[in-house]
PDB file of N, CA and C in Angstrom:
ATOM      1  N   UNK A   1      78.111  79.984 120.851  1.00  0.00           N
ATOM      2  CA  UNK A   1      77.122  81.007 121.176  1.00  0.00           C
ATOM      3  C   UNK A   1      76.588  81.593 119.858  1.00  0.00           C
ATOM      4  N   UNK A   2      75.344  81.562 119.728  1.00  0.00           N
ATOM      5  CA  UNK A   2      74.573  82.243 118.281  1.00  0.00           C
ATOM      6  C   UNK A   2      74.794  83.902 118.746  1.00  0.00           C
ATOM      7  N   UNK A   3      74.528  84.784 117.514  1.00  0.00           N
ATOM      8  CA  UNK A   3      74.830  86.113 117.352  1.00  0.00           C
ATOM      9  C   UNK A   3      73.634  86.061 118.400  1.00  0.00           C
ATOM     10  N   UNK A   4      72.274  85.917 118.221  1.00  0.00           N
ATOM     11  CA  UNK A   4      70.732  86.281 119.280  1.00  0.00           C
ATOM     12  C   UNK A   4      70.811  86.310 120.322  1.00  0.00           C
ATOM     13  N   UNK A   5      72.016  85.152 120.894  1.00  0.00           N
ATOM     14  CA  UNK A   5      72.220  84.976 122.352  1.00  0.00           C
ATOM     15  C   UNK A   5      73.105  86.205 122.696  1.00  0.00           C
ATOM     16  N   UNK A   6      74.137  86.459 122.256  1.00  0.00           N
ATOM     17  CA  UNK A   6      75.157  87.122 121.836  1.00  0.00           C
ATOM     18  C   UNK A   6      74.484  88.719 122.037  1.00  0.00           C
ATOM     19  N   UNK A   7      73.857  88.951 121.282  1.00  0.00           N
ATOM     20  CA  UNK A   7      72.939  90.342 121.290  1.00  0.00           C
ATOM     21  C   UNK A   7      71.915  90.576 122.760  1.00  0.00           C
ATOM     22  N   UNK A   8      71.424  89.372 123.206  1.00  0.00           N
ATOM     23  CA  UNK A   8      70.973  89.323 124.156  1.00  0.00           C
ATOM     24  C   UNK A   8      71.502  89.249 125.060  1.00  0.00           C
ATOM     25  N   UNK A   9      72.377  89.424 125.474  1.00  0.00           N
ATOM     26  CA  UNK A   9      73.486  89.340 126.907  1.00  0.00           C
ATOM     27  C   UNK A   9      74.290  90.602 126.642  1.00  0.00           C
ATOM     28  N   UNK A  10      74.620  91.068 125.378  1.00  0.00           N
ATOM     29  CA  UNK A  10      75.061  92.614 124.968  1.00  0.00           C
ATOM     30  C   UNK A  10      73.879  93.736 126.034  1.00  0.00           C
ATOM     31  N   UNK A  11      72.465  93.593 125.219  1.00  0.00           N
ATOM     32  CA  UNK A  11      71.782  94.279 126.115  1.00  0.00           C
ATOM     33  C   UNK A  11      71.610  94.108 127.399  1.00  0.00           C
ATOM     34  N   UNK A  12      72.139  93.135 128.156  1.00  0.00           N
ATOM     35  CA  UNK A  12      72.215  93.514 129.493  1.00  0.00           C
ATOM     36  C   UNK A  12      73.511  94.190 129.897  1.00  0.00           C
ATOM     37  N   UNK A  13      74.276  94.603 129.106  1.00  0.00           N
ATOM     38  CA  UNK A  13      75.540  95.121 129.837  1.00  0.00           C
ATOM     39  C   UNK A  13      75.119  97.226 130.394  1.00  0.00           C
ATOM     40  N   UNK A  14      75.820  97.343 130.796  1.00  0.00           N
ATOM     41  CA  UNK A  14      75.868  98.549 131.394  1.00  0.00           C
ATOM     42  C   UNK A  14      76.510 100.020 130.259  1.00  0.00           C
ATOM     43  N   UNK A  15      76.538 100.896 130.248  1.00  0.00           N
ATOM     44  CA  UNK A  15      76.708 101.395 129.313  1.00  0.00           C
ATOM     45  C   UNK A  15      78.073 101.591 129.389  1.00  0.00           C
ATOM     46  N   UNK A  16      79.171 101.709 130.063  1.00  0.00           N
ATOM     47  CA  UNK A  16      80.293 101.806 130.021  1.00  0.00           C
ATOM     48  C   UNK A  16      80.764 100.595 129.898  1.00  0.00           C
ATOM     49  N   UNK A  17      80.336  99.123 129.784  1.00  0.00           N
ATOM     50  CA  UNK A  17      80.651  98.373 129.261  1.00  0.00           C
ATOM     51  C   UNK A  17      80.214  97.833 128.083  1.00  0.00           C
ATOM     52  N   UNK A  18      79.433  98.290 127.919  1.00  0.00           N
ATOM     53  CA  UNK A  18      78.528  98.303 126.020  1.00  0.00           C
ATOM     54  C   UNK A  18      80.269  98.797 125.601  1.00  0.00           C
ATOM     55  N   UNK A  19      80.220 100.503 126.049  1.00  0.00           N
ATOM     56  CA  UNK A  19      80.924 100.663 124.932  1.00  0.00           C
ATOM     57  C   UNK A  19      82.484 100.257 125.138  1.00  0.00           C
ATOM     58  N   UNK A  20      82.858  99.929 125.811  1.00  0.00           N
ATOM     59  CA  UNK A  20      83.737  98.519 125.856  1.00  0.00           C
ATOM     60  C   UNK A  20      83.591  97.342 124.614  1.00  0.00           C
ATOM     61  N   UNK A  21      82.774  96.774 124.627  1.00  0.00           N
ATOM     62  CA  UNK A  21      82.290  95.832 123.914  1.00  0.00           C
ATOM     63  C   UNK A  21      82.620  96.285 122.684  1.00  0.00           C
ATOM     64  N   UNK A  22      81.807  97.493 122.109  1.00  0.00           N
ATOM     65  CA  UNK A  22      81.727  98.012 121.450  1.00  0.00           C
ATOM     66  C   UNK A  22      83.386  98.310 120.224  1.00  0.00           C
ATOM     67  N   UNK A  23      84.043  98.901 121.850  1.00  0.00           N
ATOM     68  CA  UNK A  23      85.676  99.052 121.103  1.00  0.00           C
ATOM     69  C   UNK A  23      86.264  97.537 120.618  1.00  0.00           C
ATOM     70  N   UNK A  24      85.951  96.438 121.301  1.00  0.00           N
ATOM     71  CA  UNK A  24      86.052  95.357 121.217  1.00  0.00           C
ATOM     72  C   UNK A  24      85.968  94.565 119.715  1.00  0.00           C
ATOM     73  N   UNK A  25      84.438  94.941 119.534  1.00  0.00           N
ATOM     74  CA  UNK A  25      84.213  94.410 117.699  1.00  0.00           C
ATOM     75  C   UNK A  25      85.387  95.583 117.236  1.00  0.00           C
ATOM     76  N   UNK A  26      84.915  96.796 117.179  1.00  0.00           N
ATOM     77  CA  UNK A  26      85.792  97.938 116.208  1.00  0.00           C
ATOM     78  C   UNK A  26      87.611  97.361 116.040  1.00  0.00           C
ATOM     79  N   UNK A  27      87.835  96.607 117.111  1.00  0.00           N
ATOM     80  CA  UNK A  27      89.523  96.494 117.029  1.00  0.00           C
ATOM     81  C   UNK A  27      89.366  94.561 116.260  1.00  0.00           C
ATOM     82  N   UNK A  28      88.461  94.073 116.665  1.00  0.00           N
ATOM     83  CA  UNK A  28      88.105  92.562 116.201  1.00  0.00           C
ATOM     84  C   UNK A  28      88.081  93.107 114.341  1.00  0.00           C
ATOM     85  N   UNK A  29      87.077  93.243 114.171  1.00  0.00           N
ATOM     86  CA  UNK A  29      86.851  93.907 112.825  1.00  0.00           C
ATOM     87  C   UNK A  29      88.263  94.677 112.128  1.00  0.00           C
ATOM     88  N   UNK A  30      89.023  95.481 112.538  1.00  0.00           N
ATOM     89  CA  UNK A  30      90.194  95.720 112.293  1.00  0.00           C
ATOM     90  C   UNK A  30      91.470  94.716 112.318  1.00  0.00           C
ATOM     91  N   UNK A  31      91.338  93.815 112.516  1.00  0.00           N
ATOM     92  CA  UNK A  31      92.394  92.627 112.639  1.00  0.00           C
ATOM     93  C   UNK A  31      91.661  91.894 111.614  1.00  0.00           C
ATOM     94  N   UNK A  32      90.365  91.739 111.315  1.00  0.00           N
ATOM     95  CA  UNK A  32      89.948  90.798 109.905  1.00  0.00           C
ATOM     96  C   UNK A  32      90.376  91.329 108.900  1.00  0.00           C
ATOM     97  N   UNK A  33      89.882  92.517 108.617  1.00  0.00           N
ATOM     98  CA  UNK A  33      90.431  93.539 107.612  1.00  0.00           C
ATOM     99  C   UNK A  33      91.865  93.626 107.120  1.00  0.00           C
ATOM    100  N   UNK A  34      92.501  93.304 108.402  1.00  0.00           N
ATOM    101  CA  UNK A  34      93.805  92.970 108.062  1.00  0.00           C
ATOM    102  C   UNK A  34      94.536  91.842 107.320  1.00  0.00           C
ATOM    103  N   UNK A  35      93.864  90.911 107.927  1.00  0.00           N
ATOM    104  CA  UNK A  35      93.939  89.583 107.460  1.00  0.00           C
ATOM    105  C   UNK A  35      93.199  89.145 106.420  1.00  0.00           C
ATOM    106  N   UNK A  36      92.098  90.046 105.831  1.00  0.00           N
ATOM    107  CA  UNK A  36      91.074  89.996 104.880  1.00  0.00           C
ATOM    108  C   UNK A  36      90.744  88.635 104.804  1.00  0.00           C
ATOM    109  N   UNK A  37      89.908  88.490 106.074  1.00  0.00           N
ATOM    110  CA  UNK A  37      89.279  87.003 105.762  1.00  0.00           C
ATOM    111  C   UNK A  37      88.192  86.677 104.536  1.00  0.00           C
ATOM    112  N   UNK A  38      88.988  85.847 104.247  1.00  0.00           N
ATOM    113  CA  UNK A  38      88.196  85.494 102.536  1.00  0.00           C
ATOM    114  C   UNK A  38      86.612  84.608 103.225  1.00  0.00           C
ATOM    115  N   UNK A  39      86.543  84.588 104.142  1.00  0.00           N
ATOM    116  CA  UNK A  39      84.750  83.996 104.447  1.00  0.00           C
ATOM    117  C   UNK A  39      84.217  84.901 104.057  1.00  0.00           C
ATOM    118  N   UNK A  40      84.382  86.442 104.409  1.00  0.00           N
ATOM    119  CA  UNK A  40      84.127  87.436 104.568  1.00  0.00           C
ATOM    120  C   UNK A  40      83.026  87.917 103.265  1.00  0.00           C
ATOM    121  N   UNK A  41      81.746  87.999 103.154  1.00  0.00           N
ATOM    122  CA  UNK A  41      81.042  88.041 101.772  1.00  0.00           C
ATOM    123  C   UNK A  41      79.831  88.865 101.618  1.00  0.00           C
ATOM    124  N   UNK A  42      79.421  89.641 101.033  1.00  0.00           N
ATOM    125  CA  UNK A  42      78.183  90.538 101.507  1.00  0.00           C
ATOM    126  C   UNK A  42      76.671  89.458 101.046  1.00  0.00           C
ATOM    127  N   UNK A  43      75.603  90.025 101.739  1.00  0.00           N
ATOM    128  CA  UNK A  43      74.382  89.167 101.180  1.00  0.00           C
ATOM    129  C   UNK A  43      74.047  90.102  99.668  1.00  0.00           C
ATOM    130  N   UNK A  44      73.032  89.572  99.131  1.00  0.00           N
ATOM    131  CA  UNK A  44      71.909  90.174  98.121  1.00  0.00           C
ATOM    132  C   UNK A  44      71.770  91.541  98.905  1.00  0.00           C
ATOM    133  N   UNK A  45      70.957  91.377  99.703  1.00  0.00           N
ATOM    134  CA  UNK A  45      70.434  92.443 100.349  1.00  0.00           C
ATOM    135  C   UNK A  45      71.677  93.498 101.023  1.00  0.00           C
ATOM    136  N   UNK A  46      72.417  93.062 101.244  1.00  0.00           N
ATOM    137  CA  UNK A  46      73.451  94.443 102.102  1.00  0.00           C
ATOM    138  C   UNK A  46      73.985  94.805 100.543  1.00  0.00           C
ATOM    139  N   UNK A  47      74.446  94.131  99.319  1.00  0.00           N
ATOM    140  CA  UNK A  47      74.759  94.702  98.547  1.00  0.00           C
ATOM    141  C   UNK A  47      73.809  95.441  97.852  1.00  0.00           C
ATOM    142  N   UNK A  48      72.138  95.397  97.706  1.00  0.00           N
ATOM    143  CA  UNK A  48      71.498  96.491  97.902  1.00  0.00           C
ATOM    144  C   UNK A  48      71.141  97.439  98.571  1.00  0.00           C
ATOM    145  N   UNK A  49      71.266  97.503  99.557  1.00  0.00           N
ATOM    146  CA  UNK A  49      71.388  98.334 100.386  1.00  0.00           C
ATOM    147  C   UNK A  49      72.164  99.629 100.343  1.00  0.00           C
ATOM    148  N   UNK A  50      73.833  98.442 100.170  1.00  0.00           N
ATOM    149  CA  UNK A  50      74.764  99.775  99.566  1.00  0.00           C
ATOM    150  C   UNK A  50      74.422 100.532  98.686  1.00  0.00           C
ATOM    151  N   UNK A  51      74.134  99.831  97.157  1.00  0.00           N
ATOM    152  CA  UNK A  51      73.817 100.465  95.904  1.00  0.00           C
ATOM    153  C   UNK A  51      72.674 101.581  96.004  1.00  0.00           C
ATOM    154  N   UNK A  52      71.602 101.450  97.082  1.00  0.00           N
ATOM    155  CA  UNK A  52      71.031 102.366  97.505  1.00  0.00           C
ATOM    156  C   UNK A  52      71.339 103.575  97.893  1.00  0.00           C
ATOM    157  N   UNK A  53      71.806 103.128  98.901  1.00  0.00           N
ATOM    158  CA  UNK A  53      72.567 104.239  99.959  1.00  0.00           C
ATOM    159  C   UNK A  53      73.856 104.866  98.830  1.00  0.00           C
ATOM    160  N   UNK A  54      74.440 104.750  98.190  1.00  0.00           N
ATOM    161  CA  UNK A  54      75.441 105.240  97.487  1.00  0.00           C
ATOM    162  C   UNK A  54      74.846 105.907  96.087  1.00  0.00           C
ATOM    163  N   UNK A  55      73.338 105.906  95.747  1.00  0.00           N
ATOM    164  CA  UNK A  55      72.723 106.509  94.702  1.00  0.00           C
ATOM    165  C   UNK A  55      72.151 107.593  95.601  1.00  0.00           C
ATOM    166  N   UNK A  56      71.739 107.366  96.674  1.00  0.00           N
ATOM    167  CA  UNK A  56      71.513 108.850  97.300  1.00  0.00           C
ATOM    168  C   UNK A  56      72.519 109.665  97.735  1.00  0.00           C
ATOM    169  N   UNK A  57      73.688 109.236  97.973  1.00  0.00           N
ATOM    170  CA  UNK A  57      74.924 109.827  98.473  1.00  0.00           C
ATOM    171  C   UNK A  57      75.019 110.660  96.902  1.00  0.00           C
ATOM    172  N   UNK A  58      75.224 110.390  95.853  1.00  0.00           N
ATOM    173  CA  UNK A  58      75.470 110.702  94.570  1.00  0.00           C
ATOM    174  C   UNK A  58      74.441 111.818  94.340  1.00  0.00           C
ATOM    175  N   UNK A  59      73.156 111.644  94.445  1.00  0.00           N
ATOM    176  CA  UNK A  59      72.375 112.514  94.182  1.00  0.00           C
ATOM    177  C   UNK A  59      71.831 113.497  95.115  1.00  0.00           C
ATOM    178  N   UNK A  60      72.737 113.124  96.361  1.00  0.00           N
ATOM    179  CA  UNK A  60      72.938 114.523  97.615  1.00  0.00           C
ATOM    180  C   UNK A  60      71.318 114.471  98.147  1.00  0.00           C
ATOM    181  N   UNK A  61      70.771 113.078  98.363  1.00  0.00           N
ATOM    182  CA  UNK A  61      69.979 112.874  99.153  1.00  0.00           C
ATOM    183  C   UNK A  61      70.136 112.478 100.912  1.00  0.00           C
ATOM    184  N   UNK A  62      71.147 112.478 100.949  1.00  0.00           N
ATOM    185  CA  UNK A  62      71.624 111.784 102.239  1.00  0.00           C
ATOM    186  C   UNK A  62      73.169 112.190 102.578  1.00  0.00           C
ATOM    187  N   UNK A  63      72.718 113.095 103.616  1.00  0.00           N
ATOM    188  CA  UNK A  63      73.967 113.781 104.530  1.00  0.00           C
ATOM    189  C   UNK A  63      74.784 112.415 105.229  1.00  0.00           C
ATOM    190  N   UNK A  64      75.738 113.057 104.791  1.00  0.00           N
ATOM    191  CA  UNK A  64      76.914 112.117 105.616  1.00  0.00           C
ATOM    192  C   UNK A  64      78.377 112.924 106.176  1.00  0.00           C
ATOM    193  N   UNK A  65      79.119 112.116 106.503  1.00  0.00           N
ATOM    194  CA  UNK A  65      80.092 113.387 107.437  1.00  0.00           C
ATOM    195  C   UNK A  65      81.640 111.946 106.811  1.00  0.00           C
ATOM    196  N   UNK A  66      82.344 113.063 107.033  1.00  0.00           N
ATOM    197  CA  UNK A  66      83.903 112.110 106.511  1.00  0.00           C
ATOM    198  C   UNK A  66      83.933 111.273 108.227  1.00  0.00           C
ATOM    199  N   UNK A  67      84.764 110.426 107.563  1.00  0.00           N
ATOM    200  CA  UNK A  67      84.786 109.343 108.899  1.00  0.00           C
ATOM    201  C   UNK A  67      86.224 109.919 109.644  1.00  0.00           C
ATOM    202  N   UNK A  68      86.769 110.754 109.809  1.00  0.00           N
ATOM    203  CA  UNK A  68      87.243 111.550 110.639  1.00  0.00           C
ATOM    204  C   UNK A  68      86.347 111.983 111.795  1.00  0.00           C
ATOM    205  N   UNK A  69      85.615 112.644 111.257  1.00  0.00           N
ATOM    206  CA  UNK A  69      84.562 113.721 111.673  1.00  0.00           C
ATOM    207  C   UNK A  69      83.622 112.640 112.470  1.00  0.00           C
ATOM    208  N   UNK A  70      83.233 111.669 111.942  1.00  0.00           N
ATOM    209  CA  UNK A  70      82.231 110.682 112.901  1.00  0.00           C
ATOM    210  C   UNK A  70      83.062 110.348 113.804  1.00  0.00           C
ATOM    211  N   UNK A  71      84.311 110.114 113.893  1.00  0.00           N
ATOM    212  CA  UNK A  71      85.429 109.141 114.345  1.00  0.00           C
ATOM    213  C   UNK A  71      85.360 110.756 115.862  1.00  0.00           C
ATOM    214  N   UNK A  72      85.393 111.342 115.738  1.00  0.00           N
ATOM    215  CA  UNK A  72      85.993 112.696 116.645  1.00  0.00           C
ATOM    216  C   UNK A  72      84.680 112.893 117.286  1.00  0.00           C
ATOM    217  N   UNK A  73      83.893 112.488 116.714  1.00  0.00           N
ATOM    218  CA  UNK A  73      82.137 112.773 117.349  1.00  0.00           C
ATOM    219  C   UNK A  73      82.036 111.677 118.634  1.00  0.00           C
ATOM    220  N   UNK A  74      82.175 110.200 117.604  1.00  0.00           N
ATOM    221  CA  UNK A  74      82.263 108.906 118.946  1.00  0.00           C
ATOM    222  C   UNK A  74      82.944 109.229 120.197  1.00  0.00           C
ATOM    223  N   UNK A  75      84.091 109.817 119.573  1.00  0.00           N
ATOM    224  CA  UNK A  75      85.323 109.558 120.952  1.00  0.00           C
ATOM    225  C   UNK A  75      84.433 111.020 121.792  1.00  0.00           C
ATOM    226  N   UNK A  76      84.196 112.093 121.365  1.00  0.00           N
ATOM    227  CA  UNK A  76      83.680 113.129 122.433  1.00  0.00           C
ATOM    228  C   UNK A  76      82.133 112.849 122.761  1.00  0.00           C
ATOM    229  N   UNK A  77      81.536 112.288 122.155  1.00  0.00           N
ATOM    230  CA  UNK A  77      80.243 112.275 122.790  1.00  0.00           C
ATOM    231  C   UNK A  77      80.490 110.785 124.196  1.00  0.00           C
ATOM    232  N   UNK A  78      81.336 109.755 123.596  1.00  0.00           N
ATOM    233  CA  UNK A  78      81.256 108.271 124.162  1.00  0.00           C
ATOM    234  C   UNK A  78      82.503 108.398 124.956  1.00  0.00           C
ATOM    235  N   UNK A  79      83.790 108.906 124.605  1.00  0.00           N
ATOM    236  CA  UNK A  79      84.978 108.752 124.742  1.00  0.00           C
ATOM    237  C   UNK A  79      85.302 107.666 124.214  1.00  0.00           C
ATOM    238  N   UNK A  80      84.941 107.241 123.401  1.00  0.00           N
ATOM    239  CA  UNK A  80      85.390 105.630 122.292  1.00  0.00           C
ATOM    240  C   UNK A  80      86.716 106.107 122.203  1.00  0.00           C
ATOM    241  N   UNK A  81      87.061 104.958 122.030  1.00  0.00           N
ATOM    242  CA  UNK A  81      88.939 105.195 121.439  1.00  0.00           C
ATOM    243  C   UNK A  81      88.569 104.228 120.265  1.00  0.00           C
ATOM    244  N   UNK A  82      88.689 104.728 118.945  1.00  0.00           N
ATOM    245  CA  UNK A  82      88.923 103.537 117.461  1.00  0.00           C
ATOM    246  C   UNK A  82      90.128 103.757 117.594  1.00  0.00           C
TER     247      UNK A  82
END
């Protein structure tokens, strides 16, 4: 199955099973991390992206919240469990 197809059958799910899905990558993604799969590689572009996003973080252009705080937001707005 390609990611397009993949994304396209995501949007048909229902929203309490989105975020199902959802917990699904978050615990998938946490078991790579674990295992630190060495495929694992950023593009050109996401590593600009970061370098972006982390020169505005620096120069207090761009609000952000500790990932506690996002983490406590998901679970009460969604009831996500990370």
């Amino acid at each position: 199955m390609t990611l397009e197809i993949l994304k396209l059958e995501a949007s048909k799910l229902r929203k309490s099973e989105l975020l199902d899905f959802a917990q699904f990558i978050i615990e998938a993604l946490k078991e790579i991390e674990k295992g630190e799969d060495s495929n694992f590689a950023l593009s050109e572009s996401q590593k600009l992206e970061i370098a972006i996003r982390m020169e505005d973080i620096t120069k207090n252009l761009s609000a952000f919240i500790e990932g506690n705080e996002g983490e406590e937001k998901l679970i009460a707005k969604y009831g996500l469990q990370i």
